[in-house]
C-alpha atoms as a PDB file:
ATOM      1  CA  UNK A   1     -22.438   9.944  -9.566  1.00  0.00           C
ATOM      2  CA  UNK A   2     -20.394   6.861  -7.952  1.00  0.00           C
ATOM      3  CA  UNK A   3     -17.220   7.119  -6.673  1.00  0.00           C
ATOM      4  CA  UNK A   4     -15.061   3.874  -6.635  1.00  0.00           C
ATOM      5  CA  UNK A   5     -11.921   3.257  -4.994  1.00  0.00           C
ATOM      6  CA  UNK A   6      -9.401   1.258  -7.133  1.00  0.00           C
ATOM      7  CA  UNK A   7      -8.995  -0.966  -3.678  1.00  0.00           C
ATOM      8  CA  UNK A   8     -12.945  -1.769  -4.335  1.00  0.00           C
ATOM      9  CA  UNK A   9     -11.561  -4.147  -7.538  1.00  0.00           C
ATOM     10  CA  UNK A  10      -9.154  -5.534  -9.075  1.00  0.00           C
ATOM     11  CA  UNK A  11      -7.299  -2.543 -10.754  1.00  0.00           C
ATOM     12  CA  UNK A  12      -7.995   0.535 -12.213  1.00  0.00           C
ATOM     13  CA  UNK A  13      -9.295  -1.558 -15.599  1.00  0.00           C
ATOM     14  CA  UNK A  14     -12.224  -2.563 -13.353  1.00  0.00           C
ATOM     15  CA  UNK A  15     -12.755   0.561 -11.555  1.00  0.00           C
ATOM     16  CA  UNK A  16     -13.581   2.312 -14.489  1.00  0.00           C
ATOM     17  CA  UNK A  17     -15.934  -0.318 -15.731  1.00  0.00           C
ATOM     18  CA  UNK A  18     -17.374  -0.444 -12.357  1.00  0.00           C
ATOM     19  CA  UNK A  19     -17.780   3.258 -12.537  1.00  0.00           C
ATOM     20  CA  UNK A  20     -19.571   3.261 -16.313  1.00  0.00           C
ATOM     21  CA  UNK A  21     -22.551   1.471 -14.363  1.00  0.00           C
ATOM     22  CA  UNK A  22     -23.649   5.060 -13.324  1.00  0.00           C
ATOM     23  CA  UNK A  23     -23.344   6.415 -16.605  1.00  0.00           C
ATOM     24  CA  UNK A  24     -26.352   3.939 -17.875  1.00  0.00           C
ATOM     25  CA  UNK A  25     -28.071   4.961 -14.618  1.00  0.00           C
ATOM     26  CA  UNK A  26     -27.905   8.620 -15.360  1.00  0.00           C
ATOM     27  CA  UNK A  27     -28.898   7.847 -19.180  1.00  0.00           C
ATOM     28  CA  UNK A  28     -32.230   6.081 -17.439  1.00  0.00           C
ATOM     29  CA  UNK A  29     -33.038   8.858 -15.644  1.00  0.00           C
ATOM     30  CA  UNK A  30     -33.237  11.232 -18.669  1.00  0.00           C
ATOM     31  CA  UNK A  31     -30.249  12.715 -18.530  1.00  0.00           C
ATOM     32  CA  UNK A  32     -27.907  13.535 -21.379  1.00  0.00           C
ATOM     33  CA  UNK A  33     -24.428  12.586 -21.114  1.00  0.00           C
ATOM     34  CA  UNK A  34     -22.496  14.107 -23.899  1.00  0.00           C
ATOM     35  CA  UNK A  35     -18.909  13.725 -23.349  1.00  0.00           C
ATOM     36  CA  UNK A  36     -16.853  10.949 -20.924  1.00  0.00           C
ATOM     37  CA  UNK A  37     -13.335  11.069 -20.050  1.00  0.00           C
ATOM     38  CA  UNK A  38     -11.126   8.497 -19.273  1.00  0.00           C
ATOM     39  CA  UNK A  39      -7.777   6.299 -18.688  1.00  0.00           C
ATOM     40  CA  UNK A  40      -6.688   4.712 -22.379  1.00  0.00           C
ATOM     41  CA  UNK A  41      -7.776   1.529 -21.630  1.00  0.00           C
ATOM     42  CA  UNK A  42      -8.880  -0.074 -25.420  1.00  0.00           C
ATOM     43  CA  UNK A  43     -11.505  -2.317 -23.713  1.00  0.00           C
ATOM     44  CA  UNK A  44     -13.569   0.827 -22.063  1.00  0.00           C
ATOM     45  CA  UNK A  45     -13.434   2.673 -24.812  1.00  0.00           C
ATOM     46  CA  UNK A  46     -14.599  -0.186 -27.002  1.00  0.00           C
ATOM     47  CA  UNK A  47     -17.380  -0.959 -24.081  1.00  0.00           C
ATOM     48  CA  UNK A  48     -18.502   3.311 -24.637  1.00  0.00           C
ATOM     49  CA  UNK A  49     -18.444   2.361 -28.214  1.00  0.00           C
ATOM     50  CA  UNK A  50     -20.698  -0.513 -28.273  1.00  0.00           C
ATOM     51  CA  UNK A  51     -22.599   1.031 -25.598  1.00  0.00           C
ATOM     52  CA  UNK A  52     -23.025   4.644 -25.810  1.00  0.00           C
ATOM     53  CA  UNK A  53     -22.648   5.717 -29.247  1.00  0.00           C
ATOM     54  CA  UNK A  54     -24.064   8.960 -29.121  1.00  0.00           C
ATOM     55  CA  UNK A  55     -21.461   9.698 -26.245  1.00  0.00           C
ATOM     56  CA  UNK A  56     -18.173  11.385 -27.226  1.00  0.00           C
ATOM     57  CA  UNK A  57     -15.306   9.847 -25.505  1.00  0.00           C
ATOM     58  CA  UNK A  58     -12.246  11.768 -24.803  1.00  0.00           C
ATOM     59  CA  UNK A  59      -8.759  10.794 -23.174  1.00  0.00           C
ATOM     60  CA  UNK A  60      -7.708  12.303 -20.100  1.00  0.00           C
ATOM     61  CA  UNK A  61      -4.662  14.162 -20.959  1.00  0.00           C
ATOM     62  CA  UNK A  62      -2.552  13.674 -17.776  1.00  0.00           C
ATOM     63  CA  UNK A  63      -2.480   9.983 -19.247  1.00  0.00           C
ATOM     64  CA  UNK A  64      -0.785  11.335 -22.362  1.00  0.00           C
ATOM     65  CA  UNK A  65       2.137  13.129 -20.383  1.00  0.00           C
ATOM     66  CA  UNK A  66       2.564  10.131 -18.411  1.00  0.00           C
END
């Protein structure tokens, strides 16, 4: 798991990016990630796309309400 702190990078784009690095660590060390959820930002969920196709990306809802 890796926490990062939006002041870490340059906005919360980035931070989540930053934070998908552990994902591919976790996927190394034989674990299976099934499901990921996250902001609505169109270039991470095209990056989980390209990347982790057999992942099933969700939206976090408070996003929606926002």
């Amino acid at each position: 798991m890796q926490l990062v702190q939006s002041n870490e990078v340059n906005g919360s784009y980035h931070m989540e990016k930053e934070g998908l690095r552990s994902i591919n660590k976790m996927i190394d060390y034989g674990l299976n990630v099934a499901a990921l959820v996250t902001d609505r930002h169109r270039q991470i969920g095209k990056w989980i796309r390209e990347n982790l196709p057999n992942v099933k990306h969700y939206y976090d809802v408070w996003h929606f309400a926002k």
